[in-house]
N, C-alpha and C. Protein backbone atom coordinates (compact mmCIF):
# COMPACT_ATOMS: atom_id res chain seq x y z
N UNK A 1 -2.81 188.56 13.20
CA UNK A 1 -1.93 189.02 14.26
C UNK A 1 -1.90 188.04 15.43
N UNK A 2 -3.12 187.39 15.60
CA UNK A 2 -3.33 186.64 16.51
C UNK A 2 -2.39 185.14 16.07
N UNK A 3 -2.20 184.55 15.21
CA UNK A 3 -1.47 183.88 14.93
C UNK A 3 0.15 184.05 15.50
N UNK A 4 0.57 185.36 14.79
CA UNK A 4 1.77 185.18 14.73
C UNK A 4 2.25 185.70 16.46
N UNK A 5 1.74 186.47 17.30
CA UNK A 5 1.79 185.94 18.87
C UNK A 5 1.92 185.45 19.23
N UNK A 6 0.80 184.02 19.26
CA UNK A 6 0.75 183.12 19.79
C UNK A 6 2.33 181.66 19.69
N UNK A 7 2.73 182.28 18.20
CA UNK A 7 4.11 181.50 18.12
C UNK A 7 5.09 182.46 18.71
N UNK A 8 5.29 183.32 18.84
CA UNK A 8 6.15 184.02 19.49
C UNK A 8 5.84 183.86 21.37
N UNK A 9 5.18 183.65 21.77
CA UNK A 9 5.09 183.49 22.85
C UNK A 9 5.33 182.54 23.88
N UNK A 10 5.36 182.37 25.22
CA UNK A 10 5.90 181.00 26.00
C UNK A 10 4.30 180.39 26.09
N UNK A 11 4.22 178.69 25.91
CA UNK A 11 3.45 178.10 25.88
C UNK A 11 2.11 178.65 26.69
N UNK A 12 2.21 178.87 28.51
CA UNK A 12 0.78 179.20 28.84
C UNK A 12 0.14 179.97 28.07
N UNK A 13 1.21 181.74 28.04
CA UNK A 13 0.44 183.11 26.74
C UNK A 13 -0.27 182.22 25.79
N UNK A 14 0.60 181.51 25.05
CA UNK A 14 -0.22 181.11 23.88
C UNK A 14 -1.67 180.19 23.75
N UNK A 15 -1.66 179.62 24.81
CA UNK A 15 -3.09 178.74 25.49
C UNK A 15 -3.93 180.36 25.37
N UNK A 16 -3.79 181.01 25.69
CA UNK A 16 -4.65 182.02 25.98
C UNK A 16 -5.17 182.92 25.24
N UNK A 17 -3.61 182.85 24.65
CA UNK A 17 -4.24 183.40 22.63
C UNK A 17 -4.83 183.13 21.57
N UNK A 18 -4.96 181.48 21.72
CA UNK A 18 -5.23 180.89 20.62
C UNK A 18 -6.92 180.55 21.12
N UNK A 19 -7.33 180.96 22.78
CA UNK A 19 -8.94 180.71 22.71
C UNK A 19 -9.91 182.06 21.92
N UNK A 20 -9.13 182.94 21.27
CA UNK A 20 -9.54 184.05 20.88
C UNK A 20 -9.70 183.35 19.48
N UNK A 21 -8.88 182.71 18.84
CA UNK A 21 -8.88 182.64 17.82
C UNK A 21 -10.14 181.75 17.04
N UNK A 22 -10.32 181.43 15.86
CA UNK A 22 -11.20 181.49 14.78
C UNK A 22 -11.51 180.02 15.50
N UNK A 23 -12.63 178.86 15.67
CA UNK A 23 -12.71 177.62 15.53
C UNK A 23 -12.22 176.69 14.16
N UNK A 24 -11.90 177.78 13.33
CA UNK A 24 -11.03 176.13 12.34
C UNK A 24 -9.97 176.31 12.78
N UNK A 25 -9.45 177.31 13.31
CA UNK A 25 -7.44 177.77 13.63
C UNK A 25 -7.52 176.58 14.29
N UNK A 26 -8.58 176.66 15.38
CA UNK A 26 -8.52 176.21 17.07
C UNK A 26 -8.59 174.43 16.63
N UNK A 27 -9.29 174.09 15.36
CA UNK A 27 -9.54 172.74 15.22
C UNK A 27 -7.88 172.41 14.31
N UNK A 28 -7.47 173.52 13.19
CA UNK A 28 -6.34 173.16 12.98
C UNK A 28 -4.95 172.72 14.26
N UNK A 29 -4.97 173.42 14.86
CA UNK A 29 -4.16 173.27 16.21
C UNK A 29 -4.15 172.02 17.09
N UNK A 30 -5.71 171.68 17.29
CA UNK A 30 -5.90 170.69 18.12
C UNK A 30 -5.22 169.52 16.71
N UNK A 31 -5.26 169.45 15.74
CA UNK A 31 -4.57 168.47 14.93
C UNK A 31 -3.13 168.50 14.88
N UNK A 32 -2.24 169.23 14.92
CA UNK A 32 -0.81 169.56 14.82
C UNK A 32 -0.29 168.83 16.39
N UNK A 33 -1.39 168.96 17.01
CA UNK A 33 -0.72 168.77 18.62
C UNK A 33 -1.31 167.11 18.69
N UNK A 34 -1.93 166.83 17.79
CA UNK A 34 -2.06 165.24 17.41
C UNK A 34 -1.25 164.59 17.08
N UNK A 35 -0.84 164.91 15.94
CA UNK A 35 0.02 164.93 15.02
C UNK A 35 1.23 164.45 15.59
N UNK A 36 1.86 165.76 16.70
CA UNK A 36 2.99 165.69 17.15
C UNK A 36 3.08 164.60 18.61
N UNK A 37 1.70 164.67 18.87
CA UNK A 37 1.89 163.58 19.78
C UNK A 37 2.15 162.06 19.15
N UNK A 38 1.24 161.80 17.91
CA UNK A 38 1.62 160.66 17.29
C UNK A 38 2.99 160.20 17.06
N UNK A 39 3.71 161.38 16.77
CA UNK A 39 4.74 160.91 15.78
C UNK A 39 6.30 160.66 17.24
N UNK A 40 5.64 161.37 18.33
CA UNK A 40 6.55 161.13 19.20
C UNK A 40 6.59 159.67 19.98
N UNK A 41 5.12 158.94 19.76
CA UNK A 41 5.15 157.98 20.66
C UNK A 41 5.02 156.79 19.33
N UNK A 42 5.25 156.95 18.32
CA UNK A 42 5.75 156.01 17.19
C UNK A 42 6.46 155.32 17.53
N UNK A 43 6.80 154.02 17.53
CA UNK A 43 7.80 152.86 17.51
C UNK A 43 7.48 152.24 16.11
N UNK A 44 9.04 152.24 15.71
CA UNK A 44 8.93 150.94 14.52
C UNK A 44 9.03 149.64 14.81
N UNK A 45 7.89 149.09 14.13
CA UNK A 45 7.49 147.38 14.24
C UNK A 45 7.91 146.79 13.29
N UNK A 46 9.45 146.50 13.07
CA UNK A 46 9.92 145.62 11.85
C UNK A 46 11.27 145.13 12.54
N UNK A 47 11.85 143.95 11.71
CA UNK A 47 12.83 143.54 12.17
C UNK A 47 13.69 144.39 11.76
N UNK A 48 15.03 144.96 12.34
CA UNK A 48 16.25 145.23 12.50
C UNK A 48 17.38 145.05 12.04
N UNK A 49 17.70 145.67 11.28
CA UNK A 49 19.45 144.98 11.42
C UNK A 49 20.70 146.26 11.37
N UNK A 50 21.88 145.93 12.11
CA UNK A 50 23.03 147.35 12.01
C UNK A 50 24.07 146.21 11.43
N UNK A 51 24.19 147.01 10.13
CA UNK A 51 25.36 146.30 9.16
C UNK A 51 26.28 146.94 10.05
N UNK A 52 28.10 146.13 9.98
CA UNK A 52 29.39 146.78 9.77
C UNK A 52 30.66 146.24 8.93
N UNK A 53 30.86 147.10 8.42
CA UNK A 53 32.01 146.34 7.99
C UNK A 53 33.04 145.93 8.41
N UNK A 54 33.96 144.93 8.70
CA UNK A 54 34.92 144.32 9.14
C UNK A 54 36.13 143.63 8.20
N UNK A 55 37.56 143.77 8.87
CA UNK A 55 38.46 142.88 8.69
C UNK A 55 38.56 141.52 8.90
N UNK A 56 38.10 141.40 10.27
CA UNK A 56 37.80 140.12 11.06
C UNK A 56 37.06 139.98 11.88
N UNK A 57 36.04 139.04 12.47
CA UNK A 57 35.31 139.31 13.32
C UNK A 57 34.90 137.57 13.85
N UNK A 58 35.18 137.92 15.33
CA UNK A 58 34.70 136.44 15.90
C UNK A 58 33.27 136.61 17.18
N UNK A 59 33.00 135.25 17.69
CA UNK A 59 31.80 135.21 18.42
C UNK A 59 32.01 134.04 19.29
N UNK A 60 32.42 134.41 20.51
CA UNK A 60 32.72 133.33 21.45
C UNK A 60 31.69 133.68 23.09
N UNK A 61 31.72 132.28 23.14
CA UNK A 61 30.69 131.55 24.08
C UNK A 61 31.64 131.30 25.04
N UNK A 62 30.98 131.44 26.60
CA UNK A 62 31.85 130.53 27.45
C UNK A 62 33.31 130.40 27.06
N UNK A 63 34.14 131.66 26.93
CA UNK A 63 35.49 131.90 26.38
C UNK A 63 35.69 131.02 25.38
N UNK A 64 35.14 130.29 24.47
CA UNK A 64 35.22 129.50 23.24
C UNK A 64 34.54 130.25 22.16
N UNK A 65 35.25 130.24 21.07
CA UNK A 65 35.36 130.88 19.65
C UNK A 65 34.07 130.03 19.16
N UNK A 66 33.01 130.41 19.14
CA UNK A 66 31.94 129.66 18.12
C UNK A 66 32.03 129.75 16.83
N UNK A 67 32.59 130.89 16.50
CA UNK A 67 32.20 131.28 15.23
C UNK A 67 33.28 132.30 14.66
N UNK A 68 33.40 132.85 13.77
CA UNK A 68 34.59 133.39 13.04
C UNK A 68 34.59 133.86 11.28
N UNK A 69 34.73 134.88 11.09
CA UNK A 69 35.01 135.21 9.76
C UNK A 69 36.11 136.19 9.57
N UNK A 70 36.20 136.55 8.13
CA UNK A 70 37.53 137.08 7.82
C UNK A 70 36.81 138.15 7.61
N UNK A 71 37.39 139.00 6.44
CA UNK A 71 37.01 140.24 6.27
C UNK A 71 35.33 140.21 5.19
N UNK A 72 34.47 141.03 5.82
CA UNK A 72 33.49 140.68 5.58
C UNK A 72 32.10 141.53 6.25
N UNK A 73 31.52 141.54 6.50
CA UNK A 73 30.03 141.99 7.26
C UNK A 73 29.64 141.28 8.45
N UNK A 74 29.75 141.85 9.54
CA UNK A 74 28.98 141.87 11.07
C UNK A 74 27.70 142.41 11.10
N UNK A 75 26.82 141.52 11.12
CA UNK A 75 25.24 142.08 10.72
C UNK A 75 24.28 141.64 12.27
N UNK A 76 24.19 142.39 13.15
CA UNK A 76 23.35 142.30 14.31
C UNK A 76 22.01 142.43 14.38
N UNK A 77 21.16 140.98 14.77
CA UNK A 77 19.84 141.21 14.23
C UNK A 77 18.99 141.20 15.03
N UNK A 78 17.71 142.27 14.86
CA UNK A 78 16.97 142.41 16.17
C UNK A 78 15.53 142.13 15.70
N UNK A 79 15.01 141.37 16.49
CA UNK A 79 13.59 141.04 15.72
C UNK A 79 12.48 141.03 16.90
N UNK A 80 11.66 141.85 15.81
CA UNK A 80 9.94 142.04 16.20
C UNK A 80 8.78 141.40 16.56
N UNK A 81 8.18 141.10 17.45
CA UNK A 81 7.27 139.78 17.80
C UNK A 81 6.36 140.09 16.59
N UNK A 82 6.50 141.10 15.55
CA UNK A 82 5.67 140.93 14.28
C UNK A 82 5.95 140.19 12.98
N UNK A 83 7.40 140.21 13.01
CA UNK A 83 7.67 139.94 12.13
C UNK A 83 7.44 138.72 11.19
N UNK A 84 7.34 138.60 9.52
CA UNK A 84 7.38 137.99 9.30
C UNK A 84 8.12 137.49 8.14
N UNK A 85 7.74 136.44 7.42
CA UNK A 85 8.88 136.02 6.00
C UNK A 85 9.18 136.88 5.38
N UNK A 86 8.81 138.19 5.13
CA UNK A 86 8.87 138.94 4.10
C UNK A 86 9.64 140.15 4.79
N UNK A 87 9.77 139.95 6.14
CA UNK A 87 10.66 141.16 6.56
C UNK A 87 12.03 140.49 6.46
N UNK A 88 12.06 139.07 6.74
CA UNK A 88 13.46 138.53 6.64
C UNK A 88 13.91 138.14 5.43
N UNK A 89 12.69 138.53 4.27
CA UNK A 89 13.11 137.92 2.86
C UNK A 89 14.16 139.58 2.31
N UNK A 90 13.42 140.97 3.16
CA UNK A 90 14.13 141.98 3.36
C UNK A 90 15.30 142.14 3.32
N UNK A 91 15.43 142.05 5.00
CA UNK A 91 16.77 142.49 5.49
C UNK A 91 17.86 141.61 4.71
N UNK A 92 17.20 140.29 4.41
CA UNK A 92 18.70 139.63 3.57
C UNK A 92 19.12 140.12 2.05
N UNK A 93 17.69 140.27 1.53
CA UNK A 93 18.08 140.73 -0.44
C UNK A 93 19.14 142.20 0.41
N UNK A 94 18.96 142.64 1.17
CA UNK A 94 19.59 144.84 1.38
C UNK A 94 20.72 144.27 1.78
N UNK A 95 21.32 143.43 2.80
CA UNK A 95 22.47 143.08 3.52
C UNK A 95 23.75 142.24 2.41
N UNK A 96 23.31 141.63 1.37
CA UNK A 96 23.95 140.94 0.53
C UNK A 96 23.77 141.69 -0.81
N UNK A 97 23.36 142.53 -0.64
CA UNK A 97 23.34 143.39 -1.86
C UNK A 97 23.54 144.90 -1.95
N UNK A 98 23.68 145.35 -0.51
CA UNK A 98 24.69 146.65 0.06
C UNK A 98 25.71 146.66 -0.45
N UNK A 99 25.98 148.03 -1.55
CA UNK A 99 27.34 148.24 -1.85
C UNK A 99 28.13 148.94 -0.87
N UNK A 100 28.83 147.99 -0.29
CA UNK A 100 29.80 148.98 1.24
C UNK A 100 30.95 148.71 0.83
N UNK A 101 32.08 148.18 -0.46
CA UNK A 101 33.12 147.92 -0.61
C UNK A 101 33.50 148.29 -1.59
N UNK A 102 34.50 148.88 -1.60
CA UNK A 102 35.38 149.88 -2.42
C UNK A 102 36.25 148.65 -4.07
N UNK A 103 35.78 149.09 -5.08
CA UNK A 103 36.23 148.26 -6.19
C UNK A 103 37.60 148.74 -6.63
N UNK A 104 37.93 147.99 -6.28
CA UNK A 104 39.79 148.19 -5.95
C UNK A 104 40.23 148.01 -7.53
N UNK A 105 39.67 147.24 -8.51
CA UNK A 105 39.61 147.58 -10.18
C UNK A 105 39.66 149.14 -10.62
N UNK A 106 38.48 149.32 -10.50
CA UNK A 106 37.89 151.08 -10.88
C UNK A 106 38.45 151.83 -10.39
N UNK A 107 38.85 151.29 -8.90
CA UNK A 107 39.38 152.86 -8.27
C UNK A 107 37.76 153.63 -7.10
N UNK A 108 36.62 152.87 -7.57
CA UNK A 108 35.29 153.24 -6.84
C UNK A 108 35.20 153.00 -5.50
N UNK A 109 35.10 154.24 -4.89
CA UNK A 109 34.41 153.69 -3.64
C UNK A 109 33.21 152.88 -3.07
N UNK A 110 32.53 152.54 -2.38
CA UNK A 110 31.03 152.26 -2.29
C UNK A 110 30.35 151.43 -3.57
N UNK A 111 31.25 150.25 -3.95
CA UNK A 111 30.68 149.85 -4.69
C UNK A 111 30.51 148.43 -5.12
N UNK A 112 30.63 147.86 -4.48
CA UNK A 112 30.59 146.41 -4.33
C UNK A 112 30.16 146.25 -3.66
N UNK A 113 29.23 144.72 -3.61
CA UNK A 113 28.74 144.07 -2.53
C UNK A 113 29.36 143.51 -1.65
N UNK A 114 29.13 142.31 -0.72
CA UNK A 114 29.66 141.33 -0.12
C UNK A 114 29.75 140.17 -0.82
N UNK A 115 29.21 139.63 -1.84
CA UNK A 115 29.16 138.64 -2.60
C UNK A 115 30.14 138.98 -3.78
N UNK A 116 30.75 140.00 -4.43
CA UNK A 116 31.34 140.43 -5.41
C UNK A 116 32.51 140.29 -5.02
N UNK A 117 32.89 140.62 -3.56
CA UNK A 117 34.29 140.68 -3.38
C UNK A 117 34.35 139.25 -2.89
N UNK A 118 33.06 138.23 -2.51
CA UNK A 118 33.59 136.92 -1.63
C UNK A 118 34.62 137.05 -0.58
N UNK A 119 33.93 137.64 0.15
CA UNK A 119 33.76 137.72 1.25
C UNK A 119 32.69 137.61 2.25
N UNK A 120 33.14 137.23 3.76
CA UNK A 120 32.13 135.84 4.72
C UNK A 120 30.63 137.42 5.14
N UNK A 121 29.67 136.81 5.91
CA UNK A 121 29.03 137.04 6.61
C UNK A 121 28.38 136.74 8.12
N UNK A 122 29.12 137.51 9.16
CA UNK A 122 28.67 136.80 10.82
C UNK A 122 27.26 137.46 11.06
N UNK A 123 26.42 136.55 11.79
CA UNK A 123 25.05 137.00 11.82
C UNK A 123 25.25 136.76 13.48
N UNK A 124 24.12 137.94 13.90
CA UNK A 124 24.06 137.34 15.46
C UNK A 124 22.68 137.85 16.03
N UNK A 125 22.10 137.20 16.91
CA UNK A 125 20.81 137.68 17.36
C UNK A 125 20.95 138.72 18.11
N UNK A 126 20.17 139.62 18.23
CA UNK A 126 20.53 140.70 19.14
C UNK A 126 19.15 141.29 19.69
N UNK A 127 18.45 140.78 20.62
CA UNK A 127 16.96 141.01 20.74
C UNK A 127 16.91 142.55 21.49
N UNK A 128 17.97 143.15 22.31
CA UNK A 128 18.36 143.83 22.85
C UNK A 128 18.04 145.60 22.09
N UNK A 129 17.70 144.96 20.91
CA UNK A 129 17.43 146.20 20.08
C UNK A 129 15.84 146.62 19.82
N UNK A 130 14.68 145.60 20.28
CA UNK A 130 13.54 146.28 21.22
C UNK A 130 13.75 146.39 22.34
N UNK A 131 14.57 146.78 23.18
CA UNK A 131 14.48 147.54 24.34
C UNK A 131 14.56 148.87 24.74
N UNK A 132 13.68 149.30 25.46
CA UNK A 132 13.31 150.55 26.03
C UNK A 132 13.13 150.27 27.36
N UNK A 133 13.42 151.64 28.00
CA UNK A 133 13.37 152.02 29.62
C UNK A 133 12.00 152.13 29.89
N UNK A 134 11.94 151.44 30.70
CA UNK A 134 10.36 151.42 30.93
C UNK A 134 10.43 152.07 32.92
N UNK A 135 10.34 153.18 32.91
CA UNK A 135 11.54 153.81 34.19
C UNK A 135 13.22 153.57 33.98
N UNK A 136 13.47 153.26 35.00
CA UNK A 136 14.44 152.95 34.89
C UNK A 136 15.04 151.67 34.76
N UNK A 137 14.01 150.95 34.46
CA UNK A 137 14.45 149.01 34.05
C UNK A 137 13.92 148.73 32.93
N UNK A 138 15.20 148.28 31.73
CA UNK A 138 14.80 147.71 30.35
C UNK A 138 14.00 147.16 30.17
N UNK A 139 12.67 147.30 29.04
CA UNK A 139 11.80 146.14 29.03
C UNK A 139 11.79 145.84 27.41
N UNK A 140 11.77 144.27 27.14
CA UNK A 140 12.14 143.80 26.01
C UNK A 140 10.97 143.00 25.41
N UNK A 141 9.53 143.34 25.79
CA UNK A 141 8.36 143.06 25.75
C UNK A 141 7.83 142.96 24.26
N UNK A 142 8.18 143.59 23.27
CA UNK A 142 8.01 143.56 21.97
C UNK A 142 8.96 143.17 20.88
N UNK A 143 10.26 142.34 21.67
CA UNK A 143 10.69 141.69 20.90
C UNK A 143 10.10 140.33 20.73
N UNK A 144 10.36 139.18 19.54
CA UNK A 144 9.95 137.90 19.51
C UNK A 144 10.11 137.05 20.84
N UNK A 145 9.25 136.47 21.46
CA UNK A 145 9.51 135.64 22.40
C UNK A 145 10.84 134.87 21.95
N UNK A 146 11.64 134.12 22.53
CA UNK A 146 12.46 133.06 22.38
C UNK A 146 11.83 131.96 21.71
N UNK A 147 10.76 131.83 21.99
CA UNK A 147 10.63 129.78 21.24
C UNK A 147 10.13 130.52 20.29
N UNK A 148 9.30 131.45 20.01
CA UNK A 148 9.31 132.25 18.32
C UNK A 148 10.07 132.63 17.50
N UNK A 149 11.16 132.98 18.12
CA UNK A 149 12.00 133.95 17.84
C UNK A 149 13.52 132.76 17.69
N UNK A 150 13.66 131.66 18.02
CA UNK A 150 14.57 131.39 17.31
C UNK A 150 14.46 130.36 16.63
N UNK A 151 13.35 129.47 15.78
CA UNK A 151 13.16 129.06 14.24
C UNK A 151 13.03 129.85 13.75
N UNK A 152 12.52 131.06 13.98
CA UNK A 152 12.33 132.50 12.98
C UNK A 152 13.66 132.73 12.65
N UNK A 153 14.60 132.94 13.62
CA UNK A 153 16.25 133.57 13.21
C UNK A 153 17.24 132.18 12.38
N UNK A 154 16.84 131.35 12.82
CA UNK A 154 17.34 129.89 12.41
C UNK A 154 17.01 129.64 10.66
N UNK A 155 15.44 130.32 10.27
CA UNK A 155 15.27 130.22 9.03
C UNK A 155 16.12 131.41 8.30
N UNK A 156 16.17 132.74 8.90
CA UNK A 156 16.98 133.67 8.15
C UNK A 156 17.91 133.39 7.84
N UNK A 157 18.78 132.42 8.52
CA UNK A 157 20.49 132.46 8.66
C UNK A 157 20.60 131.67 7.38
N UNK A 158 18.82 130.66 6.99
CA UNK A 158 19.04 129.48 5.68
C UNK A 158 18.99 130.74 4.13
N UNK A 159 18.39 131.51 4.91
CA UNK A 159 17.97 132.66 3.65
C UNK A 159 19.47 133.05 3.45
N UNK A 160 19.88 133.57 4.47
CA UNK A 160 21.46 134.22 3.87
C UNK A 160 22.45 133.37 3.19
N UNK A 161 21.92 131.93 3.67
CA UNK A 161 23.13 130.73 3.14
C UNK A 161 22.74 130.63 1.88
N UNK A 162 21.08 130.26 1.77
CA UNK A 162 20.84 130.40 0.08
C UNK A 162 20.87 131.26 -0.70
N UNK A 163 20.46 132.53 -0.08
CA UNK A 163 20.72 134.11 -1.45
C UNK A 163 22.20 133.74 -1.59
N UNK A 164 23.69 133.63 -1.16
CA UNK A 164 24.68 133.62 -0.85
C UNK A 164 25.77 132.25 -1.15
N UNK A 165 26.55 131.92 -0.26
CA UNK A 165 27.08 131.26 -0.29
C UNK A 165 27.11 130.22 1.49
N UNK A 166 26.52 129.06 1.41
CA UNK A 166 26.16 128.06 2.81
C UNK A 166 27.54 128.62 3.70
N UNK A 167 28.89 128.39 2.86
CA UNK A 167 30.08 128.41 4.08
C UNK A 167 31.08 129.71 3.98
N UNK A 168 29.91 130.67 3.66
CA UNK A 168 30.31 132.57 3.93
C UNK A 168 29.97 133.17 5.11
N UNK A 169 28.48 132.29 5.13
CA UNK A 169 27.97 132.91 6.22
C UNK A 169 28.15 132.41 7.70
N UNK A 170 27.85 132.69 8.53
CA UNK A 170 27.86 132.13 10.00
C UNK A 170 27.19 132.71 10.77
N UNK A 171 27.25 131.80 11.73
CA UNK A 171 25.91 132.60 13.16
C UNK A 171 26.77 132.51 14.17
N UNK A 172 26.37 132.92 15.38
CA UNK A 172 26.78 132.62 16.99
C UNK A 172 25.57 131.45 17.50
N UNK A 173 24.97 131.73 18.79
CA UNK A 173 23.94 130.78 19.87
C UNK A 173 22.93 131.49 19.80
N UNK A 174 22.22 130.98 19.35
CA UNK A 174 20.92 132.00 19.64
C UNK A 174 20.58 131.80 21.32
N UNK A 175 20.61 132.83 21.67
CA UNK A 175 20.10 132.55 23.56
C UNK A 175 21.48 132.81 24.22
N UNK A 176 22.53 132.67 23.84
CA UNK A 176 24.06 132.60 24.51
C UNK A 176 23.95 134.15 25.11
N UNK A 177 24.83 133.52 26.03
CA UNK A 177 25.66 134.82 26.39
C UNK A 177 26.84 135.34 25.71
N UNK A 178 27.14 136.03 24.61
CA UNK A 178 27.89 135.86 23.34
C UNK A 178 28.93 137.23 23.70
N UNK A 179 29.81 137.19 23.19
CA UNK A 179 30.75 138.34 23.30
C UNK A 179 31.52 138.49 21.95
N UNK A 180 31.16 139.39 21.45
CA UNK A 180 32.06 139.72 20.25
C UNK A 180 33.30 140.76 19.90
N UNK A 181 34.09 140.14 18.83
CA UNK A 181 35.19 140.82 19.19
C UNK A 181 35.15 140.71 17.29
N UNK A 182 35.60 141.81 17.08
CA UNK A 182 35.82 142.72 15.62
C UNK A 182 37.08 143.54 15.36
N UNK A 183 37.73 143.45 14.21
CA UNK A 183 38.82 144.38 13.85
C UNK A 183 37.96 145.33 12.57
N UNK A 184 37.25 146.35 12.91
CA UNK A 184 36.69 147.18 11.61
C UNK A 184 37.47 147.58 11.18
N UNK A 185 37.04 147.69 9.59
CA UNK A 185 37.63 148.09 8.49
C UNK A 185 37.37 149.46 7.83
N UNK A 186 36.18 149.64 8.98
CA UNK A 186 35.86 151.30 8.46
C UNK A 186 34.97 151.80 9.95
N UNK A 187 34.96 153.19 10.55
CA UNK A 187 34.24 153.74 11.23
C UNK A 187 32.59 153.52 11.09
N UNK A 188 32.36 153.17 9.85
CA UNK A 188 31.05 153.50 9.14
C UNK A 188 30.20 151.82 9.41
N UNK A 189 28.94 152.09 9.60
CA UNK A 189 27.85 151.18 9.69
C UNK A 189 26.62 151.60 9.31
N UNK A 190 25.84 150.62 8.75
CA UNK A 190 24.96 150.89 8.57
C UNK A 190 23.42 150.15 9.15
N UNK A 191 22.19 151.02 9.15
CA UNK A 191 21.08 150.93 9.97
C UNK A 191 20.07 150.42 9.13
N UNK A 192 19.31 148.92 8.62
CA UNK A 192 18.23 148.75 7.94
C UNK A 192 16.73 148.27 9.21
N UNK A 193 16.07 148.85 8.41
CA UNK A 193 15.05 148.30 9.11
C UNK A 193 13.87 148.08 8.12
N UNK A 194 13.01 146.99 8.38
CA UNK A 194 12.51 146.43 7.28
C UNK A 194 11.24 147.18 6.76
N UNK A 195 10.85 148.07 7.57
CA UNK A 195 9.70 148.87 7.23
C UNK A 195 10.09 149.55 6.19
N UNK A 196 11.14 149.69 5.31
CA UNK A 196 10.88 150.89 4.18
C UNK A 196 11.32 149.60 3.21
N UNK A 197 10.25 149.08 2.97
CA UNK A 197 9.98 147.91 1.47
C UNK A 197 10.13 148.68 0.43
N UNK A 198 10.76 148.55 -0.18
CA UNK A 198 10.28 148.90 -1.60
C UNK A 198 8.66 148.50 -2.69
């Protein structure tokens, strides 16, 4: 009885109910409220990436076009001061081997890659995706430093050229002040992050 009170009740009542209760309840409890504290202050430590699909998509610097593809994948990449070869050996086998394109043969939706239909790939750094409010001012403290962080992104972009095709893919500046501009081809994007390896 004492159990089922104590969930029915507003938090102080239940502080008060549950000192009645048995010492394993009281040790089960003190674990659940572990538990839930853990899982709230969890951050994932892997590199990043938000696929989209696109018609067209460019990447200009200082009002100049750096970069440019046709219809194809906008892949924004955010990386972890942990990361390493094997998270970027990741995100590239999932990104070039995502069926996000409809096989216009079959009649199938969702079923082609980016390499099947040949079609490009724009890559862009996006460190902006470890950031959290730390009050009320962003702090970007657990992303890769810069002088780490861009031979690290510089080697991925060789990974995507070699799983792939060298003049499919493309980058923007790593460090730029970059502005992108996209015609999507679908509402839909998608979210990898390198922690769920197979």
């Amino acid at each position: 009885m004492n159990c089922l009170a104590a969930s029915v009740f507003p938090s102080s009542h239940t502080t008060l109910l549950l000192n009645k209760l048995s010492p394993l309840l009281l040790r089960r409890n003190r674990r659940h409220q572990s538990q839930r504290l853990h899982r709230r202050n969890y951050q994932i430590r892997a590199m990043r990436a938000v696929v989209q699909r696109v018609s067209s998509s460019s990447v200009t610097v200082d009002g100049r076009i750096v970069s440019e593809i046709g219809p194809g994948l906008l892949v924004l990449i955010g990386i972890h001061e942990s990361d390493t070869d094997s998270d970027a050996d990741y995100i590239c086998r999932k990104v070039v081997n995502m069926r996000l394109f409809t096989n216009e043969t079959a009649g199938k939706g969702w079923d082609q890659n980016v390499m099947q239909r040949n079609y490009e790939v724009l890559l862009v750094s996006q460190f902006t995706f470890y950031g959290f409010l730390k009050g009320n001012k962003p702090d970007f403290h657990v992303a890769m430093p810069p002088d780490k962080a861009k031979p690290f992104y510089a080697s991925l972009v060789e990974k995507f050229q070699k799983a792939y095709n060298p003049d499919a893919v493309k980058d923007g500046v790593f460090g730029a002040m970059m502005q992108s501009c996209k015609r999507r081809s679908s509402h839909d994007a998608a979210r990898l992050t390198s922690i769920f390896q197979e």
